[in-house]
PDB file of N, CA and C in Angstrom:
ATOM      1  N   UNK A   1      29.113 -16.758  -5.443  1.00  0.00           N
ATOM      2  CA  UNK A   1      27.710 -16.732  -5.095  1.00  0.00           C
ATOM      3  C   UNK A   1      27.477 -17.684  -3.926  1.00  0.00           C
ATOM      4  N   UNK A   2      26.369 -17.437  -3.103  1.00  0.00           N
ATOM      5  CA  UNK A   2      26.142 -18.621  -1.831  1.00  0.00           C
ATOM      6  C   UNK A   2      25.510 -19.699  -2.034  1.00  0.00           C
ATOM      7  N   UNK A   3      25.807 -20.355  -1.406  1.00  0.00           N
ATOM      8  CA  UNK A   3      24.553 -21.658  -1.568  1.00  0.00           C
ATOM      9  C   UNK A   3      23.738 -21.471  -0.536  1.00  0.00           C
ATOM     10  N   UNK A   4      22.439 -21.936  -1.063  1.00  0.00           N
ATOM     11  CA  UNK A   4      21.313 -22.063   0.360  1.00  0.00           C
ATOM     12  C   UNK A   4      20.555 -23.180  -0.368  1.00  0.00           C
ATOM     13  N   UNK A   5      20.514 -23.950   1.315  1.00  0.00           N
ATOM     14  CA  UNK A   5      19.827 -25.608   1.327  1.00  0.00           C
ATOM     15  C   UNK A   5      18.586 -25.581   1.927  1.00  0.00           C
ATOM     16  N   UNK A   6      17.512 -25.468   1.508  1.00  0.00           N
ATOM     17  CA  UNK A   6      16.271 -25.375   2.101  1.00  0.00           C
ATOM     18  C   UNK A   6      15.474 -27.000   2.655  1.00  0.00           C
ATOM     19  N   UNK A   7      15.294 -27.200   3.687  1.00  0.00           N
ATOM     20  CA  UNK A   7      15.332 -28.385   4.167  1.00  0.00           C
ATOM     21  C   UNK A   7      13.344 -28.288   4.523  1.00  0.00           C
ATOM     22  N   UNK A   8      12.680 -29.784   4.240  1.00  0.00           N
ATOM     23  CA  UNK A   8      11.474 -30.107   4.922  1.00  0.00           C
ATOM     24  C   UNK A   8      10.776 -28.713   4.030  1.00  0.00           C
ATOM     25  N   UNK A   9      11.009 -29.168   2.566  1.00  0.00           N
ATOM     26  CA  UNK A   9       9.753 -28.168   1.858  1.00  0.00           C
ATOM     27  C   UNK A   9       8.697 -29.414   1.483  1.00  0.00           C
ATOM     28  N   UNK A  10       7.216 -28.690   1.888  1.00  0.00           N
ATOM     29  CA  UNK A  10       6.182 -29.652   1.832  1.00  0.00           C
ATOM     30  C   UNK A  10       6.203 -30.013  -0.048  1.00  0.00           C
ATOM     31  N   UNK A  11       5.693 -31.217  -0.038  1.00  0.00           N
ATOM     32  CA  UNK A  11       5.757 -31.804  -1.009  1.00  0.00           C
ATOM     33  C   UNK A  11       4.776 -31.134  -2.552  1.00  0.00           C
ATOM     34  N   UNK A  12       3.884 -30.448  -1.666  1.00  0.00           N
ATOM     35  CA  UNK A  12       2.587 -29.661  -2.672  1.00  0.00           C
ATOM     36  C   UNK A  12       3.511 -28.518  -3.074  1.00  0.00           C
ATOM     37  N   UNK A  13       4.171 -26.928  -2.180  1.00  0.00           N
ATOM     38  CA  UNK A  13       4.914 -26.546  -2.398  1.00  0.00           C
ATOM     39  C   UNK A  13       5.781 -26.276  -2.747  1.00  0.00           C
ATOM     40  N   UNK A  14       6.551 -27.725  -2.981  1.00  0.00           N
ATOM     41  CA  UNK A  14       7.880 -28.080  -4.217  1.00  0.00           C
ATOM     42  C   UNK A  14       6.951 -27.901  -5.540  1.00  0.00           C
ATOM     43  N   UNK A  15       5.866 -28.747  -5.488  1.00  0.00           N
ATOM     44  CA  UNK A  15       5.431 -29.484  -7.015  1.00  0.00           C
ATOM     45  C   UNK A  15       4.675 -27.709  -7.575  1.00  0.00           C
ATOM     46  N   UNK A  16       4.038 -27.124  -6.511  1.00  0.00           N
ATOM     47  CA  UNK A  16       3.711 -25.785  -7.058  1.00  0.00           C
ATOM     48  C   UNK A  16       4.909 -24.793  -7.553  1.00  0.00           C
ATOM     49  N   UNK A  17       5.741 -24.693  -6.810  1.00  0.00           N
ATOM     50  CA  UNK A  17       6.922 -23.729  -7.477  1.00  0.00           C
ATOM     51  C   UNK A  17       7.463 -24.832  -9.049  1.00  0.00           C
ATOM     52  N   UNK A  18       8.073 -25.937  -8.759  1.00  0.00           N
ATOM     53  CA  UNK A  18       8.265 -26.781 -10.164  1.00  0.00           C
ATOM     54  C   UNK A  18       7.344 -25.824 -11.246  1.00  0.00           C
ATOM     55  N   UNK A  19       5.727 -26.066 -10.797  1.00  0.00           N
ATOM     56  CA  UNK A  19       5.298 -25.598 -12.458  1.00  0.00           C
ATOM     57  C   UNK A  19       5.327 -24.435 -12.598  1.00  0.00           C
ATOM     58  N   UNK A  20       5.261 -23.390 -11.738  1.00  0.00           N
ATOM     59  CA  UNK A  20       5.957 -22.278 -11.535  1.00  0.00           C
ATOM     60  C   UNK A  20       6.785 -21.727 -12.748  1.00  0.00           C
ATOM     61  N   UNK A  21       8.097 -22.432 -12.162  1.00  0.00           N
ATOM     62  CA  UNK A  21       9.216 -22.640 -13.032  1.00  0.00           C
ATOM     63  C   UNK A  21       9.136 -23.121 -14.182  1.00  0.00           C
ATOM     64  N   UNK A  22       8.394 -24.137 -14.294  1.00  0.00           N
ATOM     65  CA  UNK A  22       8.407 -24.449 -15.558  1.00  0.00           C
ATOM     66  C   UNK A  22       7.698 -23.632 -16.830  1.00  0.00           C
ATOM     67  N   UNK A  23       6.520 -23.031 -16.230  1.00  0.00           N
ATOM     68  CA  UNK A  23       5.957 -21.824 -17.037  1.00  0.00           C
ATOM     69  C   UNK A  23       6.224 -20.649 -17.245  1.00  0.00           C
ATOM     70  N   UNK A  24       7.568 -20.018 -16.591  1.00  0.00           N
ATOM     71  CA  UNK A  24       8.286 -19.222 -16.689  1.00  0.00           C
ATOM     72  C   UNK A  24       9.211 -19.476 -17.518  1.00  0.00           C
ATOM     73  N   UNK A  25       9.834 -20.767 -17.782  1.00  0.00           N
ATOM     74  CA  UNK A  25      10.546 -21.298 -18.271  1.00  0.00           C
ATOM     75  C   UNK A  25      12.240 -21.160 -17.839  1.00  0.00           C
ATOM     76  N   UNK A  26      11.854 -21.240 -16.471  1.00  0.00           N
ATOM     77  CA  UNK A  26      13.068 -21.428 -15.810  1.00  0.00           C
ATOM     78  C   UNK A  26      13.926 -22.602 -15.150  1.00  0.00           C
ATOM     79  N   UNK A  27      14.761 -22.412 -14.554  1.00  0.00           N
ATOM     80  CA  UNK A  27      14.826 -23.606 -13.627  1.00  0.00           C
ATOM     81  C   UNK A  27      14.460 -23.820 -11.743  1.00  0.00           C
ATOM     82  N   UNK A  28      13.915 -24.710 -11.718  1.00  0.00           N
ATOM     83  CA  UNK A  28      13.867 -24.658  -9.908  1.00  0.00           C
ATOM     84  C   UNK A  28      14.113 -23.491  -8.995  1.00  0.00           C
ATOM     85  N   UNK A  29      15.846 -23.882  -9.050  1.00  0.00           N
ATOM     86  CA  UNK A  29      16.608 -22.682  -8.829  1.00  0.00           C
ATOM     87  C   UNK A  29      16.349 -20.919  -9.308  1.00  0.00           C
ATOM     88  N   UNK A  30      16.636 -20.814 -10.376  1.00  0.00           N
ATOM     89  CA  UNK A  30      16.246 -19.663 -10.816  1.00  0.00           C
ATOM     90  C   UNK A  30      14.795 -19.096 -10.771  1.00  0.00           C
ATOM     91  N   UNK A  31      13.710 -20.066 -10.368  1.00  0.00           N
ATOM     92  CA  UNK A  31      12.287 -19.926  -9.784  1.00  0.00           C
ATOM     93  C   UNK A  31      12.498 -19.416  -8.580  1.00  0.00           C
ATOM     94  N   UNK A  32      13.453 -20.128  -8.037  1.00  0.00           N
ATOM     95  CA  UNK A  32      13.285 -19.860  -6.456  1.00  0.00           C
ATOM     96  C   UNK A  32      13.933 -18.316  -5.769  1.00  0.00           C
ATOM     97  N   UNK A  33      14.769 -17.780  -6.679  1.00  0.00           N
ATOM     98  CA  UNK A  33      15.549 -16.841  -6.749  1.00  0.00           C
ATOM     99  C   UNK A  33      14.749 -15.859  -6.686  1.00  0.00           C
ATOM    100  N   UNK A  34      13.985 -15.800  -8.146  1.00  0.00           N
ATOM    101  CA  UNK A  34      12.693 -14.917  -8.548  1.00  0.00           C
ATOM    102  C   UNK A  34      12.269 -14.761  -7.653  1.00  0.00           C
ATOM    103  N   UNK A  35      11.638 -15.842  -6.846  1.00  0.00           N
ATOM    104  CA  UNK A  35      10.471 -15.334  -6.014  1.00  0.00           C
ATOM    105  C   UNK A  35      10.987 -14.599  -4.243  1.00  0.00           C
ATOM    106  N   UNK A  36      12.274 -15.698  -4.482  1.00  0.00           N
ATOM    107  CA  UNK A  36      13.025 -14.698  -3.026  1.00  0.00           C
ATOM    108  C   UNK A  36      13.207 -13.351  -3.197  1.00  0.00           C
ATOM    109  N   UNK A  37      13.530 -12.899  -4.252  1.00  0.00           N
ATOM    110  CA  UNK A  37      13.719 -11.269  -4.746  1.00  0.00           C
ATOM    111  C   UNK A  37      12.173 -10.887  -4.929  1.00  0.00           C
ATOM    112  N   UNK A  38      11.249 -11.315  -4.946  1.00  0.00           N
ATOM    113  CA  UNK A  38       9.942 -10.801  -4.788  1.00  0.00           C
ATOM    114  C   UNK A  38       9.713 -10.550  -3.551  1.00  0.00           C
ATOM    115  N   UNK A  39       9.725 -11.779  -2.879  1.00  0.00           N
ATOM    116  CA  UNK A  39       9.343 -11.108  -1.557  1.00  0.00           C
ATOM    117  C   UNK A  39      10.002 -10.280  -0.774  1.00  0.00           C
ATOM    118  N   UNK A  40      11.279 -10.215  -1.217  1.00  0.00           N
ATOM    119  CA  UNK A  40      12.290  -9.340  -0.267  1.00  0.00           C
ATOM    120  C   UNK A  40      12.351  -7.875  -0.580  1.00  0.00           C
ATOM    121  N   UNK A  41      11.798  -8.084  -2.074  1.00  0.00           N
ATOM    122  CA  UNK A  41      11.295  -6.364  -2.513  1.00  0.00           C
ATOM    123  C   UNK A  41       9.615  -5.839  -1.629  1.00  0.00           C
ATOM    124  N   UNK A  42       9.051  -6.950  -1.621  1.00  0.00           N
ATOM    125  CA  UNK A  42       7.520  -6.412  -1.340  1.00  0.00           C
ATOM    126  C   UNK A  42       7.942  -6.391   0.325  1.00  0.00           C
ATOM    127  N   UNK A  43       8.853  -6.762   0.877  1.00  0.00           N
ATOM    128  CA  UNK A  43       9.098  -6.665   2.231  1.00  0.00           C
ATOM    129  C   UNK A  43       9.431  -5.420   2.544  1.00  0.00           C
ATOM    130  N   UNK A  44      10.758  -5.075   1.698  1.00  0.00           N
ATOM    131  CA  UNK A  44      11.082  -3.775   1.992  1.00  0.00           C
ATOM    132  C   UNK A  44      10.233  -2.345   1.771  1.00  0.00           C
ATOM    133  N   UNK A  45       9.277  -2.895   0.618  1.00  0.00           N
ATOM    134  CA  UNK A  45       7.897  -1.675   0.401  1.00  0.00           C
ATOM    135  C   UNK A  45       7.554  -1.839   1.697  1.00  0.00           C
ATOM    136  N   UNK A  46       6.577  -2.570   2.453  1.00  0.00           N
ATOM    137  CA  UNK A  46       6.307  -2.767   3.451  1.00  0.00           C
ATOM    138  C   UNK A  46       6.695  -1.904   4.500  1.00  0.00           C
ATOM    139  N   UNK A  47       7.992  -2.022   4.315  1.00  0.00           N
ATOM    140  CA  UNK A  47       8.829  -1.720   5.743  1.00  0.00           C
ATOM    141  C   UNK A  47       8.612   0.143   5.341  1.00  0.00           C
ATOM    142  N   UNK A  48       9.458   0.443   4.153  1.00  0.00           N
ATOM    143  CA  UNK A  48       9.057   1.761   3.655  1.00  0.00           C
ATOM    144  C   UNK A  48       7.606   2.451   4.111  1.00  0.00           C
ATOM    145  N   UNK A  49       6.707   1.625   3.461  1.00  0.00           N
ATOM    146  CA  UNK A  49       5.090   2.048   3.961  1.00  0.00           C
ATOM    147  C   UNK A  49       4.851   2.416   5.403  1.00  0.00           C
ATOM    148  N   UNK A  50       5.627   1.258   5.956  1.00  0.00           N
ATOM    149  CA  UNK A  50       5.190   1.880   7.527  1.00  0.00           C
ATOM    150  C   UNK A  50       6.137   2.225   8.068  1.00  0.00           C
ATOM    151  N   UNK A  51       7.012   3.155   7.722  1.00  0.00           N
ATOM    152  CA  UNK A  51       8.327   4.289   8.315  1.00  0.00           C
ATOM    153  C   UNK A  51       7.558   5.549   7.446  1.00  0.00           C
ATOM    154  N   UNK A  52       6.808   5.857   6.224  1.00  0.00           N
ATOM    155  CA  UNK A  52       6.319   6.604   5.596  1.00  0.00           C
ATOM    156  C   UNK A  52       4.578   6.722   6.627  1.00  0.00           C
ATOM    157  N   UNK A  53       4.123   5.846   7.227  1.00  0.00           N
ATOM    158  CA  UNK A  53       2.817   5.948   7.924  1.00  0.00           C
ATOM    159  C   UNK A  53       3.626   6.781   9.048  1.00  0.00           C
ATOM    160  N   UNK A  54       4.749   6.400   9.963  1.00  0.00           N
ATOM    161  CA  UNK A  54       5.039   6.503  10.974  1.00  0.00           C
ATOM    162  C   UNK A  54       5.253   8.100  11.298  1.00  0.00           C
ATOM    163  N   UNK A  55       5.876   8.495   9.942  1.00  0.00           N
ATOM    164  CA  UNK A  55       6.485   9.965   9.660  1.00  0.00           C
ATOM    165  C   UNK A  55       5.599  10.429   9.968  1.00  0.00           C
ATOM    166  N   UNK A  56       4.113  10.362   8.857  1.00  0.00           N
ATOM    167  CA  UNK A  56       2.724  11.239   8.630  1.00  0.00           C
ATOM    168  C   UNK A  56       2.292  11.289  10.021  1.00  0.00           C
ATOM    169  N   UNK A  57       2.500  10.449  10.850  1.00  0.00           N
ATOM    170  CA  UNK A  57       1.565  10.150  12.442  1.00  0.00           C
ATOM    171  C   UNK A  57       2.372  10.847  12.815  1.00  0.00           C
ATOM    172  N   UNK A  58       3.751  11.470  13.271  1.00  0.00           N
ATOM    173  CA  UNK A  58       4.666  11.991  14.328  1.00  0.00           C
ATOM    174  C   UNK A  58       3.936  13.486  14.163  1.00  0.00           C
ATOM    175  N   UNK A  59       4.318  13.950  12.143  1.00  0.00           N
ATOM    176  CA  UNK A  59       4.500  15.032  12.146  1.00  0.00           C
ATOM    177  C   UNK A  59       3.027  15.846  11.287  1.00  0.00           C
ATOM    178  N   UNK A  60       2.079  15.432  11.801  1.00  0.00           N
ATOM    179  CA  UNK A  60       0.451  15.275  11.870  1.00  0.00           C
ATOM    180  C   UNK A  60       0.028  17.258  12.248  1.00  0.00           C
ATOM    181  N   UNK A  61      -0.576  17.397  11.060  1.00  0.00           N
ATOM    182  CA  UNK A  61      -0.888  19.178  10.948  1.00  0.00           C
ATOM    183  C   UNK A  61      -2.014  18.944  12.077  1.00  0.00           C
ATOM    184  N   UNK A  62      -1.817  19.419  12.981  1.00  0.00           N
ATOM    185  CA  UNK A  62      -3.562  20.123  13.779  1.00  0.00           C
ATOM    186  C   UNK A  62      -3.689  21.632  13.238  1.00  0.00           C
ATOM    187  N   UNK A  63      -5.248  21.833  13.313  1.00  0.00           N
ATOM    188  CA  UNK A  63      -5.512  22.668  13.081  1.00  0.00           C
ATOM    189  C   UNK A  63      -5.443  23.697  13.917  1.00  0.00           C
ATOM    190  N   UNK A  64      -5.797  25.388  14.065  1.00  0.00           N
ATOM    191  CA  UNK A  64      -5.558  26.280  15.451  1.00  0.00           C
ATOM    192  C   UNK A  64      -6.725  25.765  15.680  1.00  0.00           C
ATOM    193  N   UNK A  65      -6.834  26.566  17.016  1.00  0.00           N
ATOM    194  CA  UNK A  65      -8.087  26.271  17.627  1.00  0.00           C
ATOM    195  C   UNK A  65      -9.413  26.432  17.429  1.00  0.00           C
ATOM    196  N   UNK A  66      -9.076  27.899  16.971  1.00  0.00           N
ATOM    197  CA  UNK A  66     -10.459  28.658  15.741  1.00  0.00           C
ATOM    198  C   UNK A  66     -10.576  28.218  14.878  1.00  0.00           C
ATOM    199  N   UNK A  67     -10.418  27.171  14.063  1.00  0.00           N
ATOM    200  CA  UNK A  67     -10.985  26.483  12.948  1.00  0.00           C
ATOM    201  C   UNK A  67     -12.024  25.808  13.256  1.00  0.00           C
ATOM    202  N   UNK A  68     -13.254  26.024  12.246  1.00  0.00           N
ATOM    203  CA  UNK A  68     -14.840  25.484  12.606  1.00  0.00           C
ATOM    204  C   UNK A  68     -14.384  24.089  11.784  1.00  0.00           C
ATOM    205  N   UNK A  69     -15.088  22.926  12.410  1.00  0.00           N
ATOM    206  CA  UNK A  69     -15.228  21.992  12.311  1.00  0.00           C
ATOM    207  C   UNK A  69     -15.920  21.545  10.638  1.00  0.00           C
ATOM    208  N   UNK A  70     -16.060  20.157  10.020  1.00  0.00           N
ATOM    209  CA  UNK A  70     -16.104  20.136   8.831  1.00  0.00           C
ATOM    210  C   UNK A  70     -18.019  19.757   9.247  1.00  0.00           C
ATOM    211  N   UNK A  71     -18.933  20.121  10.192  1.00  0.00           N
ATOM    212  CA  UNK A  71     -19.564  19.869   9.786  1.00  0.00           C
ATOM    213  C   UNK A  71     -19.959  21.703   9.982  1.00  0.00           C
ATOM    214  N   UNK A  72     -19.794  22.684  10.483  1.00  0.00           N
ATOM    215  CA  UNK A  72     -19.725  24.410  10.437  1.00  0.00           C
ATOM    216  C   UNK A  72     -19.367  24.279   8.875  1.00  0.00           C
ATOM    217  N   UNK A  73     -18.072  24.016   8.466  1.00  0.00           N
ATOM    218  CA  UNK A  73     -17.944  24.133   7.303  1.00  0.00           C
ATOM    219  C   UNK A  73     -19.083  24.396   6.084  1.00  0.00           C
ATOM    220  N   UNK A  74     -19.602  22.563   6.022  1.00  0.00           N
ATOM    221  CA  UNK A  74     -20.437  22.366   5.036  1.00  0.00           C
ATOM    222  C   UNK A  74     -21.660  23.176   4.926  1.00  0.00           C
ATOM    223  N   UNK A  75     -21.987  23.468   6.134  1.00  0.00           N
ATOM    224  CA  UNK A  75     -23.184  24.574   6.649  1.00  0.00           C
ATOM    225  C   UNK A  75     -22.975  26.035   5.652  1.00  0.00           C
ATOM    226  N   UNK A  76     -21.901  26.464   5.959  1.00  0.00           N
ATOM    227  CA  UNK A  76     -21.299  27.073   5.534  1.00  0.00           C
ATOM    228  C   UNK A  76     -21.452  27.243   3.314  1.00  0.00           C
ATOM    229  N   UNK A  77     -20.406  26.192   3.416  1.00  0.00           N
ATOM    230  CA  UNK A  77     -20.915  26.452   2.076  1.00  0.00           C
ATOM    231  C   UNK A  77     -22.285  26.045   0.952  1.00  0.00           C
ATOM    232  N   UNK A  78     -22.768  25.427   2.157  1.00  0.00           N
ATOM    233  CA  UNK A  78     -24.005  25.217   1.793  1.00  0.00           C
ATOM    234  C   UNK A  78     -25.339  26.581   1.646  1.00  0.00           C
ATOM    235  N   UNK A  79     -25.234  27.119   2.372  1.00  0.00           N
ATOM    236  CA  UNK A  79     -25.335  28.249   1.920  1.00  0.00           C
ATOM    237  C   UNK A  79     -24.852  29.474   1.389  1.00  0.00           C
ATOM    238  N   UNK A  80     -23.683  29.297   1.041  1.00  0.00           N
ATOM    239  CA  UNK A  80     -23.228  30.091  -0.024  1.00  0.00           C
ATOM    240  C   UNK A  80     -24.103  29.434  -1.457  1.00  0.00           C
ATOM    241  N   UNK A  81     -24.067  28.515  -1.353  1.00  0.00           N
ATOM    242  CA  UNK A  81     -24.376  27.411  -2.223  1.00  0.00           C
ATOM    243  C   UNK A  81     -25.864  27.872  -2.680  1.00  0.00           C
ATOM    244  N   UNK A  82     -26.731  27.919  -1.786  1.00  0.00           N
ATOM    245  CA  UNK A  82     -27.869  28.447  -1.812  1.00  0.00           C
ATOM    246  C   UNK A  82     -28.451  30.282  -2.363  1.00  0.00           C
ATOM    247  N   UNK A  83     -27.459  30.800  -1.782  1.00  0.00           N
ATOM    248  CA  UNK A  83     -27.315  31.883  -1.965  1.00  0.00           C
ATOM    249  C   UNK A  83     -26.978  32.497  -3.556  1.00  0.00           C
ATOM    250  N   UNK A  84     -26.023  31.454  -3.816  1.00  0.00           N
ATOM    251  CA  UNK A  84     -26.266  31.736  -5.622  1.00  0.00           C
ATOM    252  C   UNK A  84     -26.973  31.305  -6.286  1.00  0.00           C
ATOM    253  N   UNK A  85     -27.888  30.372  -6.176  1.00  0.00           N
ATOM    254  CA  UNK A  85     -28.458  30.140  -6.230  1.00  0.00           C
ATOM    255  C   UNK A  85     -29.734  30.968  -6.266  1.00  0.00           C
ATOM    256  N   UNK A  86     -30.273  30.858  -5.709  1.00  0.00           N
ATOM    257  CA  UNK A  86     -31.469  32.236  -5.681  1.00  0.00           C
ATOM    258  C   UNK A  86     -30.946  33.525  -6.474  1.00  0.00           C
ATOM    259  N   UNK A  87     -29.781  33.674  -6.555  1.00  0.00           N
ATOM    260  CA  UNK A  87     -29.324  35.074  -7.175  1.00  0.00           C
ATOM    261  C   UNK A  87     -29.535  34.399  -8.866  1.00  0.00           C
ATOM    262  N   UNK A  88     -29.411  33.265  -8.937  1.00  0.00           N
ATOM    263  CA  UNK A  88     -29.438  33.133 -10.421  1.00  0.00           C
ATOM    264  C   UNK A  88     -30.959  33.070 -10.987  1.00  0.00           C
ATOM    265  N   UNK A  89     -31.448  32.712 -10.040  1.00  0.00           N
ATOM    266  CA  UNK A  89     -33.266  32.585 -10.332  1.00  0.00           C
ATOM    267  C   UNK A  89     -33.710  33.748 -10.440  1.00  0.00           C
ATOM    268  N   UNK A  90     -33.408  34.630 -10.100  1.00  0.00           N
ATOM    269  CA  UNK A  90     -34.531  36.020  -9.920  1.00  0.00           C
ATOM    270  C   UNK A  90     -33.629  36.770 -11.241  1.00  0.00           C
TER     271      UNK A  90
END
């Protein structure tokens, strides 16, 4: 396994991971582990998320040209909307 020497950790930051650890009921070390494998997982989501944004942006559906817009649309079924409407009243 490696060693790693982390040098000039602020003094609040030690004493916060300590209770950390201690309420986990771990040690220092094994606190510090935890949380390196946390962030190195939420990093790699990250990285995933935006290679998964990047995809959706390249390969991005347009519509043809003849497609009415979403405010034609609503018009649209808005009176359909209407239209059964009145058919159910009479």
């Amino acid at each position: 396994m490696s060693v790693l020497h982390v040098r000039d950790v602020p003094d609040r930051l030690y004493r916060k991971v300590q209770k950390m650890a201690k309420a986990q009921g771990r040690s220092l070390s094994a606190e510090v582990i935890a949380l390196l494998e946390d962030a190195v997982r939420q990093g790699e989501s990250r990285l995933r998320h935006a290679r998964l944004m990047a995809d959706i942006r390249r390969d991005a559906w347009t519509p043809p040209p003849d497609t009415p817009g979403s405010v034609e649309v609503l018009r649209q079924l808005r009176e359909e909307r209407e239209t059964e409407l009145a058919g159910e009243t009479t």
